[in-house]
C-alpha atoms as a PDB file:
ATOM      1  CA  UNK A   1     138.525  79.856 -77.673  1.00  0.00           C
ATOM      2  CA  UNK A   2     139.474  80.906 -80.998  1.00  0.00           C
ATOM      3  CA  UNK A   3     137.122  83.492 -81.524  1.00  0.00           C
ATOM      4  CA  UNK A   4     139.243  86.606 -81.232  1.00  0.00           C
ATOM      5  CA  UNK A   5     142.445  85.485 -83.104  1.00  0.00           C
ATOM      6  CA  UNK A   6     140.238  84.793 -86.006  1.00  0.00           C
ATOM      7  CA  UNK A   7     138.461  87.599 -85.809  1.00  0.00           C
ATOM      8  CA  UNK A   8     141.431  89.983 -85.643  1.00  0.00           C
ATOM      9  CA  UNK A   9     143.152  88.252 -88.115  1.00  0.00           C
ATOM     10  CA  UNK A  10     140.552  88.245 -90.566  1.00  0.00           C
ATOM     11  CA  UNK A  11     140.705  91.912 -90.351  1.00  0.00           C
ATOM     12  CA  UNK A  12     144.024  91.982 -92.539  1.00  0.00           C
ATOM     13  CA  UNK A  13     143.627  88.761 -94.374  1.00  0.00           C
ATOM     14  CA  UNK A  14     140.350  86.696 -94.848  1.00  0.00           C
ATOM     15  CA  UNK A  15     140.825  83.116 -94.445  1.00  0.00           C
ATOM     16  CA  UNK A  16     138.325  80.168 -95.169  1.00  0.00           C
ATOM     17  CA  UNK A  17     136.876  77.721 -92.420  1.00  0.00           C
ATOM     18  CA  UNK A  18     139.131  75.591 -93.946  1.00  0.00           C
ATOM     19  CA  UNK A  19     142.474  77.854 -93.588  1.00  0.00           C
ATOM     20  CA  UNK A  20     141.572  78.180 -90.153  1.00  0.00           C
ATOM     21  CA  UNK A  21     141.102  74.593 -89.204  1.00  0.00           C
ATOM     22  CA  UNK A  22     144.657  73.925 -90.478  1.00  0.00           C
ATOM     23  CA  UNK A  23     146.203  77.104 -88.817  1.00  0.00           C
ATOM     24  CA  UNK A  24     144.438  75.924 -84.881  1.00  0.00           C
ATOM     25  CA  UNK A  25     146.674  72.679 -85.257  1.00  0.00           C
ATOM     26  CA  UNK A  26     149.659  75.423 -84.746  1.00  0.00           C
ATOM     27  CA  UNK A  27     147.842  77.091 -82.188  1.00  0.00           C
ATOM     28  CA  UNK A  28     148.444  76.611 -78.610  1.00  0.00           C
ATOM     29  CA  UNK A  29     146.189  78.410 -75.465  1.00  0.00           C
ATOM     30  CA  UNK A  30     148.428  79.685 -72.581  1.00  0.00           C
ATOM     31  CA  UNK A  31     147.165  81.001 -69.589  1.00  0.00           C
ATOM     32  CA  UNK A  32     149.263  83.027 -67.331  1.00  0.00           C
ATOM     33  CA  UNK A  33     148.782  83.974 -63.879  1.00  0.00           C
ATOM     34  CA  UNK A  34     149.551  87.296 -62.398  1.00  0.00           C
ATOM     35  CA  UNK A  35     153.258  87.832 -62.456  1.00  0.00           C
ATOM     36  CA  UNK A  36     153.944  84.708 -64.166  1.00  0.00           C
ATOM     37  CA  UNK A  37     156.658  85.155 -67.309  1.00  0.00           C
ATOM     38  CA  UNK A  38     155.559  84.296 -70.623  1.00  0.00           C
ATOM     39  CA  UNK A  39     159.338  83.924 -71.435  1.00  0.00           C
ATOM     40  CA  UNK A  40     162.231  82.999 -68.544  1.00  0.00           C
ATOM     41  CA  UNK A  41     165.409  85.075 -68.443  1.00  0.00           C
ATOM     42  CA  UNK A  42     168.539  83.025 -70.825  1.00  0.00           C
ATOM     43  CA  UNK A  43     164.976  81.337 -73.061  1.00  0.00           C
ATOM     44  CA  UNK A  44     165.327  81.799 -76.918  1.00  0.00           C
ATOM     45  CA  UNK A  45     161.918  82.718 -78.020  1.00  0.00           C
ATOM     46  CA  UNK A  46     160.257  79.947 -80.207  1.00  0.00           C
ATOM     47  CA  UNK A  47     156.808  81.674 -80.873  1.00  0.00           C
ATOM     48  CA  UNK A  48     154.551  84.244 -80.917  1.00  0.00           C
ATOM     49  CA  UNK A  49     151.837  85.363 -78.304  1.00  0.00           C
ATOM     50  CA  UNK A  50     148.681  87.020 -78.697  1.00  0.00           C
ATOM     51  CA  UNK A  51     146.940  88.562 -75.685  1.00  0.00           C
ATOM     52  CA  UNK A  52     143.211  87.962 -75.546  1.00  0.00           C
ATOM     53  CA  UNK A  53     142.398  89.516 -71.834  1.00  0.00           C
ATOM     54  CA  UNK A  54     144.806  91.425 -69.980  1.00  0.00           C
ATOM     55  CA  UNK A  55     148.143  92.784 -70.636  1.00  0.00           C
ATOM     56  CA  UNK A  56     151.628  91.802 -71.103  1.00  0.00           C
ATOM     57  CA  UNK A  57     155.032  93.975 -70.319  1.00  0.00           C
ATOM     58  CA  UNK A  58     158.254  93.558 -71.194  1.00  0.00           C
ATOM     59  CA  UNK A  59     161.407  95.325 -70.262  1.00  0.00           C
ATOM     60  CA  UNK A  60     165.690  94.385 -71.391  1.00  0.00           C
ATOM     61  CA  UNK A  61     168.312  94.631 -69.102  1.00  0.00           C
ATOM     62  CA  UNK A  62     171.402  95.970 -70.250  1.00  0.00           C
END
């Protein structure tokens, strides 16, 4: 499930087996459905996302 994060991340910085173990307890999967919001409207944004399959937009109102 993992597979991809790691392996894009340890394209800028190698980490051990071990380093990785600690950094999945930090790690939480999210699936989202098609027009489902990864963030609601008035939300403060906690966290960070990485997209494994698909694609994510984003827009601001003014």
């Amino acid at each position: 499930m993992y597979e991809l994060f790691f392996q894009k991340f340890n394209e800028k910085v190698p980490l051990t087996p071990e380093e990785q173990e600690q950094i999945k307890a930090y790690l939480t999967p999210k699936k989202l459905r098609k027009r489902q919001y990864l963030l609601q409207e008035g939300d403060v944004c906690k966290s960070i996302a990485f997209v494994e399959k698909g694609a994510l937009r984003y827009w601001l109102q003014a």
